[in-house]
N, C-alpha and C. Protein backbone atom coordinates (compact mmCIF):
# COMPACT_ATOMS: atom_id res chain seq x y z
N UNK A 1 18.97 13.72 8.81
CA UNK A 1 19.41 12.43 8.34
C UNK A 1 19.46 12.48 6.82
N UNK A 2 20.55 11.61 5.96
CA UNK A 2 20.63 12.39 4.88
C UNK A 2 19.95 10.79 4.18
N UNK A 3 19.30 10.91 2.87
CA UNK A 3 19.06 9.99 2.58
C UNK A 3 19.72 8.88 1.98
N UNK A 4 19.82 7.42 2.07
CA UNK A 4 20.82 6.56 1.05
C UNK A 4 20.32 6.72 -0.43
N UNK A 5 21.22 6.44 -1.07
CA UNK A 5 21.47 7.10 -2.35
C UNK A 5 20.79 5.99 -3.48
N UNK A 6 20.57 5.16 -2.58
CA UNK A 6 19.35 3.88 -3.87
C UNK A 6 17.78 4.02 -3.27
N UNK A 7 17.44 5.13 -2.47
CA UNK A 7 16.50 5.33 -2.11
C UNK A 7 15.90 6.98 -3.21
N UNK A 8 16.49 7.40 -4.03
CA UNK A 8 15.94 8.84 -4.58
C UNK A 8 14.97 8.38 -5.40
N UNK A 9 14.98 7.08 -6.47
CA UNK A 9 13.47 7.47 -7.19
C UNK A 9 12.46 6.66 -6.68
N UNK A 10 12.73 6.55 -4.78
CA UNK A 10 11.31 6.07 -4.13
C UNK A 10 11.24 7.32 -3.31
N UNK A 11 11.98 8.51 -3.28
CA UNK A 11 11.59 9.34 -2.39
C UNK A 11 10.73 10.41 -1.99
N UNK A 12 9.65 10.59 -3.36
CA UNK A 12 8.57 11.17 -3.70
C UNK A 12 7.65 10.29 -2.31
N UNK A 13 7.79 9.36 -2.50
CA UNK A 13 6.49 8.45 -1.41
C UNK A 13 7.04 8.89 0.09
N UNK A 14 8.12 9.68 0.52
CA UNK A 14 8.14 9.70 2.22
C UNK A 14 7.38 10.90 2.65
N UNK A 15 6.92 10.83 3.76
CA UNK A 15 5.67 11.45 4.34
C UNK A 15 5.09 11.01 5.49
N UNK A 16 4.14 11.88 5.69
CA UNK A 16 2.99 11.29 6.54
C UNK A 16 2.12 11.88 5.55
N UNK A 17 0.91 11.07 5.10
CA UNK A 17 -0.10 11.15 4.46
C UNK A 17 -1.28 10.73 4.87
N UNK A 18 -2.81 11.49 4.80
CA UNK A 18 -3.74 11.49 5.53
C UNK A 18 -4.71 11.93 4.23
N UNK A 19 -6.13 10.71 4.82
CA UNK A 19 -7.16 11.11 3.55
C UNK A 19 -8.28 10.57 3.76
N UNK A 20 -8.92 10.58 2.45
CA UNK A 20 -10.38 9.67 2.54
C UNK A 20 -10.16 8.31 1.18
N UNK A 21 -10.89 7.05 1.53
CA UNK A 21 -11.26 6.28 0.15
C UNK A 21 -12.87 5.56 -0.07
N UNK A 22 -12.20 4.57 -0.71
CA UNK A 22 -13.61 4.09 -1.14
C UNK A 22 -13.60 2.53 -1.30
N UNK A 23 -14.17 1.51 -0.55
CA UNK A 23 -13.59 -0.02 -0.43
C UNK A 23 -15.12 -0.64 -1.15
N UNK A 24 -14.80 -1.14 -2.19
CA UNK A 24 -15.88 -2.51 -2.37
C UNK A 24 -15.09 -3.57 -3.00
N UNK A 25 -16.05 -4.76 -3.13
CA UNK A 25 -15.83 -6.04 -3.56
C UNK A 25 -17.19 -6.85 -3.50
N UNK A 26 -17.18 -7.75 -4.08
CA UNK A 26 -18.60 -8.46 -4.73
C UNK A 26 -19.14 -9.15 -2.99
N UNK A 27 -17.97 -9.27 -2.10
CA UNK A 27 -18.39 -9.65 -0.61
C UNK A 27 -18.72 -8.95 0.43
N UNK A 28 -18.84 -8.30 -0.16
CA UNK A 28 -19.03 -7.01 1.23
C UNK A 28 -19.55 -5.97 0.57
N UNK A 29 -20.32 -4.81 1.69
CA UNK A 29 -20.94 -3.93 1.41
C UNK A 29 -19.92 -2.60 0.82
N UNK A 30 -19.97 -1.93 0.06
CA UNK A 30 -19.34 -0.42 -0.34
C UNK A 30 -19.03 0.02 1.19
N UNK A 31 -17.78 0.67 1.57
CA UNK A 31 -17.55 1.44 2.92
C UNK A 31 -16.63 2.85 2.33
N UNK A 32 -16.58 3.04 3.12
CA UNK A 32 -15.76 4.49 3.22
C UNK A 32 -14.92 5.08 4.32
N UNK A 33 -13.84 5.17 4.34
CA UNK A 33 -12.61 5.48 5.08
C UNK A 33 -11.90 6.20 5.16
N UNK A 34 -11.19 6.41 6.58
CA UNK A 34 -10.16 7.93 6.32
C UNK A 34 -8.76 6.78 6.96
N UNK A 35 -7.92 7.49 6.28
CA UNK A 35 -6.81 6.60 6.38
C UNK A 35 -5.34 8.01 6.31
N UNK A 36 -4.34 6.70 6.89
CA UNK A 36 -3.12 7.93 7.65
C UNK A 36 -1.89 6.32 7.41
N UNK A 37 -1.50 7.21 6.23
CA UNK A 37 0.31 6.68 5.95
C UNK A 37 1.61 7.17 6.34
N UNK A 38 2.66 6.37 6.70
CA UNK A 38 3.58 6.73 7.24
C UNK A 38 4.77 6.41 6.56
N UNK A 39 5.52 6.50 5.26
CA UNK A 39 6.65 6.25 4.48
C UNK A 39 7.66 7.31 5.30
N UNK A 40 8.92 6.26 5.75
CA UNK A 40 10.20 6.76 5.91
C UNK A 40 11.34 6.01 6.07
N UNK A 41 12.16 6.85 5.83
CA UNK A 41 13.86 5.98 5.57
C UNK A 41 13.90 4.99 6.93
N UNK A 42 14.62 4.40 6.80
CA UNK A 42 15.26 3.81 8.03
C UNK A 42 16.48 4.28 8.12
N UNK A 43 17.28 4.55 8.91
CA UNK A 43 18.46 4.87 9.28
C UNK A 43 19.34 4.09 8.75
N UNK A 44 20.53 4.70 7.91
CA UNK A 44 21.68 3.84 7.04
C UNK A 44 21.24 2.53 6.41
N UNK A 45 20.00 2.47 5.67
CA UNK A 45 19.18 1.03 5.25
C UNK A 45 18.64 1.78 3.95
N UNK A 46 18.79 1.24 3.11
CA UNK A 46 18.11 1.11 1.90
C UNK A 46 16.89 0.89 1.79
N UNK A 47 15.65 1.23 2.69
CA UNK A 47 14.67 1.01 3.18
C UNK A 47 14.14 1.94 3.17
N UNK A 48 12.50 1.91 3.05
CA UNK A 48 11.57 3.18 3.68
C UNK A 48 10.81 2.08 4.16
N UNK A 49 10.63 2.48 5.45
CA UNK A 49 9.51 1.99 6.44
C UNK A 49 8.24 2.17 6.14
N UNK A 50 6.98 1.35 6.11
CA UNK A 50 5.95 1.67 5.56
C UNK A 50 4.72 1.37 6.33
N UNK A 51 3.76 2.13 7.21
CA UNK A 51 2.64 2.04 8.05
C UNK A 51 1.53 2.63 7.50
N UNK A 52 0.42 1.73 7.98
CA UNK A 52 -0.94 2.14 7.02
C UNK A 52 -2.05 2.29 8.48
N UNK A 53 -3.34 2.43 8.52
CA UNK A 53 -3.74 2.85 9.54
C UNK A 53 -5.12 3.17 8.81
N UNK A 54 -6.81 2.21 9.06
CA UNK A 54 -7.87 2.58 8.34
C UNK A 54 -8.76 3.13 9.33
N UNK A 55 -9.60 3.82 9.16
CA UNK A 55 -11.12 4.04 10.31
C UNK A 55 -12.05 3.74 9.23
N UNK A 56 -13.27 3.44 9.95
CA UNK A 56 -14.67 3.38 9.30
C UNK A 56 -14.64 5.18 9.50
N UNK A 57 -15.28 5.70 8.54
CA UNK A 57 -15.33 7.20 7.78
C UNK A 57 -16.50 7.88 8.75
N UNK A 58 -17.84 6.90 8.78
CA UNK A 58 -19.01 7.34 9.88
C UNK A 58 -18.40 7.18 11.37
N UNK A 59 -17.72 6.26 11.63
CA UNK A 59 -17.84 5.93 13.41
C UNK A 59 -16.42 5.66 13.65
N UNK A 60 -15.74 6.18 13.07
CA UNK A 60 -14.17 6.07 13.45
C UNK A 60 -13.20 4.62 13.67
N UNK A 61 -14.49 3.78 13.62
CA UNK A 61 -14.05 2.37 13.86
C UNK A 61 -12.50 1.67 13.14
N UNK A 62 -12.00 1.12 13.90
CA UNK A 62 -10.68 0.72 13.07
C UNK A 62 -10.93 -0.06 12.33
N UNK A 63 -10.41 -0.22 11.05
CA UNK A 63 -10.55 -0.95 9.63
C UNK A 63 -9.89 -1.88 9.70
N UNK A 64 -8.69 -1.12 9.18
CA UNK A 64 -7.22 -1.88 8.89
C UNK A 64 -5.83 -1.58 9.23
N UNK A 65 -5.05 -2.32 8.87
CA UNK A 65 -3.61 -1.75 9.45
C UNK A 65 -2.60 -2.83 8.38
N UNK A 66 -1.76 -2.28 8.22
CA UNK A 66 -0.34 -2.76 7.48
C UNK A 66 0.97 -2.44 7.42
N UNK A 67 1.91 -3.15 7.54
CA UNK A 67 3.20 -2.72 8.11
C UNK A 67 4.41 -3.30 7.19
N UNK A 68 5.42 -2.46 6.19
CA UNK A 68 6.26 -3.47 5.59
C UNK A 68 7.30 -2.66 5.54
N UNK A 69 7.58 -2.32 4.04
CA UNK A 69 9.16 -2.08 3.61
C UNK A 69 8.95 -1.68 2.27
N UNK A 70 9.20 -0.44 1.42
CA UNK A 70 9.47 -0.26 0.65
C UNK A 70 11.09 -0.52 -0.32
N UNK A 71 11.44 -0.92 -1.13
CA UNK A 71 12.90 -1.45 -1.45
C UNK A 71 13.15 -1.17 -2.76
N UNK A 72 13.93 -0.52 -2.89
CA UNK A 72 14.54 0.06 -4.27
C UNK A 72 15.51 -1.10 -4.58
N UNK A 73 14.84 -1.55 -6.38
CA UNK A 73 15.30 -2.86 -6.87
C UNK A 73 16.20 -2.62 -7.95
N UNK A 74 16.33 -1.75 -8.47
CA UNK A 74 17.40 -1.16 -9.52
C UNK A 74 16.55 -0.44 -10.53
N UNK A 75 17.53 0.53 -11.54
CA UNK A 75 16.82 1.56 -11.84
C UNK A 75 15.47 0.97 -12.27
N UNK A 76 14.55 1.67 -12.17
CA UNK A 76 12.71 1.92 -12.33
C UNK A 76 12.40 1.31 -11.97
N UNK A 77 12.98 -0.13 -10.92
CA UNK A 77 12.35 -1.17 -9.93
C UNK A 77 11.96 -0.57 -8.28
N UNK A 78 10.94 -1.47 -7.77
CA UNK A 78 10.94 -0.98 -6.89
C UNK A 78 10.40 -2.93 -6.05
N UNK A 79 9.88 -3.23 -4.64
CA UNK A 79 9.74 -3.98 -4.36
C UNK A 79 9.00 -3.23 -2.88
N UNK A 80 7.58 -4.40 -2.62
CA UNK A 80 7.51 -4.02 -1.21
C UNK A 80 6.90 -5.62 -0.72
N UNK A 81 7.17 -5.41 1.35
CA UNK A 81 6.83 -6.31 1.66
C UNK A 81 6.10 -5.85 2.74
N UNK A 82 4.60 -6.77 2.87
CA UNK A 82 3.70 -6.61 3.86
C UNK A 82 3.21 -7.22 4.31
N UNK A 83 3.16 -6.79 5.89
CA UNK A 83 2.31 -7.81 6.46
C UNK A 83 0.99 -7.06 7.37
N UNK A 84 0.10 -8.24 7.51
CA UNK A 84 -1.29 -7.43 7.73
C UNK A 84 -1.41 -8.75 9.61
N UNK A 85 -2.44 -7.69 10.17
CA UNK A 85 -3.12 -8.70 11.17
C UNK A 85 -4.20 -9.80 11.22
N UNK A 86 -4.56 -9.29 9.67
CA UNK A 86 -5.82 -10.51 9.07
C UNK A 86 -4.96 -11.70 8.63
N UNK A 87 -4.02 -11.78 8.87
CA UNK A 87 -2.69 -12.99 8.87
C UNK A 87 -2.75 -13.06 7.31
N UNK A 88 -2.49 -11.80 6.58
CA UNK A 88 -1.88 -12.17 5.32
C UNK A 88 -0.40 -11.47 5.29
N UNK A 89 0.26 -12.13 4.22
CA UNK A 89 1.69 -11.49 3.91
C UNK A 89 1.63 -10.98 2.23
N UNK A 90 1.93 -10.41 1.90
CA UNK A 90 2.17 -9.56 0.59
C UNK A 90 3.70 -9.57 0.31
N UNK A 91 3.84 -10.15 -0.94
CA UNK A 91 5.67 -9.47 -1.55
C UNK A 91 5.25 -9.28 -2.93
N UNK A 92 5.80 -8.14 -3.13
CA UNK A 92 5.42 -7.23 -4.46
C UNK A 92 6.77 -6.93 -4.74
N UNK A 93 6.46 -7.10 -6.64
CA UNK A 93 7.96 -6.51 -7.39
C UNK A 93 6.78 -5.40 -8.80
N UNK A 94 7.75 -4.44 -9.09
CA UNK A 94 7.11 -3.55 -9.63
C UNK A 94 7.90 -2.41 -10.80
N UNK A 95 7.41 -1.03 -11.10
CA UNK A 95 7.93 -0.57 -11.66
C UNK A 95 8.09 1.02 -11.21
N UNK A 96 8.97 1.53 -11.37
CA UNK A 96 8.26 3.05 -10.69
C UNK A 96 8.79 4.17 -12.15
N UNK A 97 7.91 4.79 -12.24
CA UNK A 97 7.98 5.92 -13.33
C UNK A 97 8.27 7.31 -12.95
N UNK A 98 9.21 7.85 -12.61
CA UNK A 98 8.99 9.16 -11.83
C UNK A 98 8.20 9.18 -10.53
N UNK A 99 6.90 9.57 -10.38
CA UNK A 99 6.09 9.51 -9.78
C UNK A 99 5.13 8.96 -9.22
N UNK A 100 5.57 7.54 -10.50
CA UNK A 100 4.11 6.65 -9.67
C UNK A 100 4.66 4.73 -10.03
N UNK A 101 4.18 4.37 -9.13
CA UNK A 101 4.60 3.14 -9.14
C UNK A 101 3.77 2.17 -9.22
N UNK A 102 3.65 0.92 -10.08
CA UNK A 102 2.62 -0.10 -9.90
C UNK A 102 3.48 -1.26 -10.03
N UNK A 103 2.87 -1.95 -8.58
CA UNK A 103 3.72 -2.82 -7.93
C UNK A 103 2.68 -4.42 -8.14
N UNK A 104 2.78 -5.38 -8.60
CA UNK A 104 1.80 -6.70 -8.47
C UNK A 104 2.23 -7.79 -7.65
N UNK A 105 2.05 -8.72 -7.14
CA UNK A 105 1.80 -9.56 -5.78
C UNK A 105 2.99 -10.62 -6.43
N UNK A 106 4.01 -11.38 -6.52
CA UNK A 106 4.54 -11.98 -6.76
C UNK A 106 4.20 -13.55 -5.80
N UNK A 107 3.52 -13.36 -4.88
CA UNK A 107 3.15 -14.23 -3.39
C UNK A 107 2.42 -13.21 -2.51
N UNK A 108 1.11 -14.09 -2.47
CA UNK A 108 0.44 -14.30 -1.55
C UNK A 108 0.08 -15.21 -0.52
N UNK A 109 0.36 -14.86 0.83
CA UNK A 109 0.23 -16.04 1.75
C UNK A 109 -0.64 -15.82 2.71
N UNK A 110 -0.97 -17.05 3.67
CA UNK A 110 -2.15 -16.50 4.69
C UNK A 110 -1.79 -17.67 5.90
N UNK A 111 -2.23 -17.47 6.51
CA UNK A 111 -2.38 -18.17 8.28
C UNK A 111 -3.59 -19.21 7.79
N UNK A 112 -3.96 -20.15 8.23
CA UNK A 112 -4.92 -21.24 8.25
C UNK A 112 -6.37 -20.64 8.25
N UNK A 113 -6.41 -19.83 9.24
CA UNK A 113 -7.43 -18.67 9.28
C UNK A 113 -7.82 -17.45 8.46
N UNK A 114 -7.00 -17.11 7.34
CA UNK A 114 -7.04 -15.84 6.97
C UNK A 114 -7.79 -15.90 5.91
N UNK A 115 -8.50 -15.19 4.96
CA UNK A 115 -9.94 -15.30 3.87
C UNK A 115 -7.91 -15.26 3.20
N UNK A 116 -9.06 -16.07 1.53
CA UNK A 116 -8.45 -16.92 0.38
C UNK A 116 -8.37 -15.37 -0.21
N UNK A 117 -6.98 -14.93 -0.21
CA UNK A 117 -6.78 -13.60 -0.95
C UNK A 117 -5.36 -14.25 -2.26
N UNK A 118 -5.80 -14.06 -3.15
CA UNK A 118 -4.90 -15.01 -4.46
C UNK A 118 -4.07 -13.98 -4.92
N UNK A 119 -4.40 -12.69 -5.40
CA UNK A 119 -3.94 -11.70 -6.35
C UNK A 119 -4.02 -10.31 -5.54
N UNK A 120 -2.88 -9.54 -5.61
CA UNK A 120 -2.93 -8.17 -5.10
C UNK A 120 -2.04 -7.18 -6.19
N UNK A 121 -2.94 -6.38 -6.68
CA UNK A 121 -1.76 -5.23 -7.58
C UNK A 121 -2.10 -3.87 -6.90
N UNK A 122 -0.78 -2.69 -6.94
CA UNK A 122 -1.39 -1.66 -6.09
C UNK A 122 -0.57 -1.07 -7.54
N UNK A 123 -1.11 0.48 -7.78
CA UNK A 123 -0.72 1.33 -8.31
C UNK A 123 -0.46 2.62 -7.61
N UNK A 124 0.59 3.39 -7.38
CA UNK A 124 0.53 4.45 -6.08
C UNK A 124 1.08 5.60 -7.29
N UNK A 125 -0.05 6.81 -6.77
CA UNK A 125 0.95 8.08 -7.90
C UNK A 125 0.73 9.29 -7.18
N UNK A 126 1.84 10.00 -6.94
CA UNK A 126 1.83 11.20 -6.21
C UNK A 126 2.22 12.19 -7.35
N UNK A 127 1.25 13.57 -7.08
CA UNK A 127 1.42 14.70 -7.61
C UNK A 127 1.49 15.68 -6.61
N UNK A 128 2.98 16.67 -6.50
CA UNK A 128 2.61 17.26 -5.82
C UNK A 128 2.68 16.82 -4.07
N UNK A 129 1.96 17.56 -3.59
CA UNK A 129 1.42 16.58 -2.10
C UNK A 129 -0.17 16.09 -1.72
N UNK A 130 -0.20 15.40 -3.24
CA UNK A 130 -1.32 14.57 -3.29
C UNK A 130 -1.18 13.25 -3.77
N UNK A 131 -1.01 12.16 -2.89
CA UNK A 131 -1.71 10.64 -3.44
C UNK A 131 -2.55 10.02 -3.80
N UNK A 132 -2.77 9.33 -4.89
CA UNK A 132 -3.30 8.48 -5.27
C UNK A 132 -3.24 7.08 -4.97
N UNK A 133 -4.33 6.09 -4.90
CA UNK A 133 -3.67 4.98 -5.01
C UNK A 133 -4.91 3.97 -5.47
N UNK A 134 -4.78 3.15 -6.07
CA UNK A 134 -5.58 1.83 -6.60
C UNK A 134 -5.14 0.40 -6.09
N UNK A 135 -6.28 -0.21 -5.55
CA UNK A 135 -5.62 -1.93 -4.77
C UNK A 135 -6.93 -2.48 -5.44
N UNK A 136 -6.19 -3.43 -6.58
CA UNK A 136 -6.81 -4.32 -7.04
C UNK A 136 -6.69 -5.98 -6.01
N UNK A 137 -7.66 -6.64 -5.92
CA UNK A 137 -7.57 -7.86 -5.44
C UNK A 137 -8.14 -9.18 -6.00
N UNK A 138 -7.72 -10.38 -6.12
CA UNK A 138 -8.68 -11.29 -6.51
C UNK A 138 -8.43 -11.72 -5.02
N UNK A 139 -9.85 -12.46 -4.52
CA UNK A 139 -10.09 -13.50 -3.23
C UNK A 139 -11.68 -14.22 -3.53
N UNK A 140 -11.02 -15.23 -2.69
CA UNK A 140 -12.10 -15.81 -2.32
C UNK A 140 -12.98 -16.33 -3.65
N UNK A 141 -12.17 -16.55 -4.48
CA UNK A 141 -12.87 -17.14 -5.85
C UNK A 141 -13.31 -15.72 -6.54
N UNK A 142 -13.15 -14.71 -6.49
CA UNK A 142 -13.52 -13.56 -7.21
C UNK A 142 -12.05 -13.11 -8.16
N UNK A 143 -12.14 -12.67 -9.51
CA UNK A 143 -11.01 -12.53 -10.25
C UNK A 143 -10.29 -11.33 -9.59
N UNK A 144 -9.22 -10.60 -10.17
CA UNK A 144 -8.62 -9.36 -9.63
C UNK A 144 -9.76 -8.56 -10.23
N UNK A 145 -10.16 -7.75 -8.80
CA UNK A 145 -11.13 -6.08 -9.36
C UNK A 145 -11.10 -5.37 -8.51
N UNK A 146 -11.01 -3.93 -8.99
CA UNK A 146 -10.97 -2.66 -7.64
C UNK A 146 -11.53 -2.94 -6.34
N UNK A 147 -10.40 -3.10 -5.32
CA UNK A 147 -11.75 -3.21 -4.23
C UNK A 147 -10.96 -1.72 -3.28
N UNK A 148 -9.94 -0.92 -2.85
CA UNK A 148 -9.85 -0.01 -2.75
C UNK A 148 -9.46 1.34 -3.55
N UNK A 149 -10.01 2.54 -3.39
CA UNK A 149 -9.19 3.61 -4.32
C UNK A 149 -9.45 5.21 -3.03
N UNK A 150 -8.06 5.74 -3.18
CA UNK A 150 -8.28 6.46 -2.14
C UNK A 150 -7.36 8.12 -2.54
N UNK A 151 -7.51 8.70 -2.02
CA UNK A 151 -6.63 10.16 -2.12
C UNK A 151 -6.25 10.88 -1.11
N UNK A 152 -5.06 11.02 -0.70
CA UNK A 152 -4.56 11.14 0.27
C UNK A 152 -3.30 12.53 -0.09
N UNK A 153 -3.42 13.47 1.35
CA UNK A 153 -2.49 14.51 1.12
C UNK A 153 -1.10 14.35 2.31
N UNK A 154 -0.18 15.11 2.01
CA UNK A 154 1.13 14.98 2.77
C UNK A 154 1.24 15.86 3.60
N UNK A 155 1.57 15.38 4.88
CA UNK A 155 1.50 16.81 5.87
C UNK A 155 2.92 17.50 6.24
């Protein structure tokens, strides 16, 4: 499949990628996780498909999960949209530099039920077939501060 042609300076991010991180926040205890990403084109779409996938690191337990769209916004733009099962939605507009992209929350939304998540910035940088990535958050009355950072390789 050949790729669309407003998809090349997001195409460093397609893969399957697999790793370990590191989750805190002032509400919860420090955890640790192995996690498995899935960036790819969609067929004749200006799109990369985007799947996330967490375990607890000791007991394999499932974490998290996230499902959106990566979107090439014009040159060094980029845009993504996500949605989670903790009934939040994410839309991010951003910048991408060669290799690495930092994308910030333009809207945050939630279900009646979902914890008060206000602010999301992600920074993603691949070297190589190694990822990086940083997820800053403000919630729940706490300002934006690291609450994941992880490193992840491409298989």
């Amino acid at each position: 499949m050949s790729l669309h042609a407003d998809l090349r300076e997001l195409s460093f991010l397609i893969g399957t990628w697999s790793g370990t991180g590191h989750g805190e926040y002032p509400t919860i205890d420090d955890f640790d996780y192995h996690e498995e990403i899935s960036i790819n084109p969609l067929p004749g779409k200006a799109v990369l498909g985007y799947q996330q996938r967490t375990r607890r690191l000791e007991t394999g337990d499932p974490l998290h999960s996230e499902h959106g769209y990566f979107r090439w916004a014009g040159a060094g733009r980029a845009e993504l949209v996500i949605c989670q099962p903790t009934g939040i939605v994410e839309v991010h507009a951003g910048s991408i530099d060669v290799t690495h992209i930092h994308l910030r929350a333009l809207a945050v939304d939630r279900t009646p039920t979902a914890v008060d998540v206000e602010d999301v910035e992600r920074h993603i940088e691949v070297v190589d077939d190694a990822m990086t990535y940083r997820l800053s958050m403000a919630a729940v009355g706490h300002p934006l501060q690291v609450h994941l950072r992880a490193m992840l390789r491409r298989h």
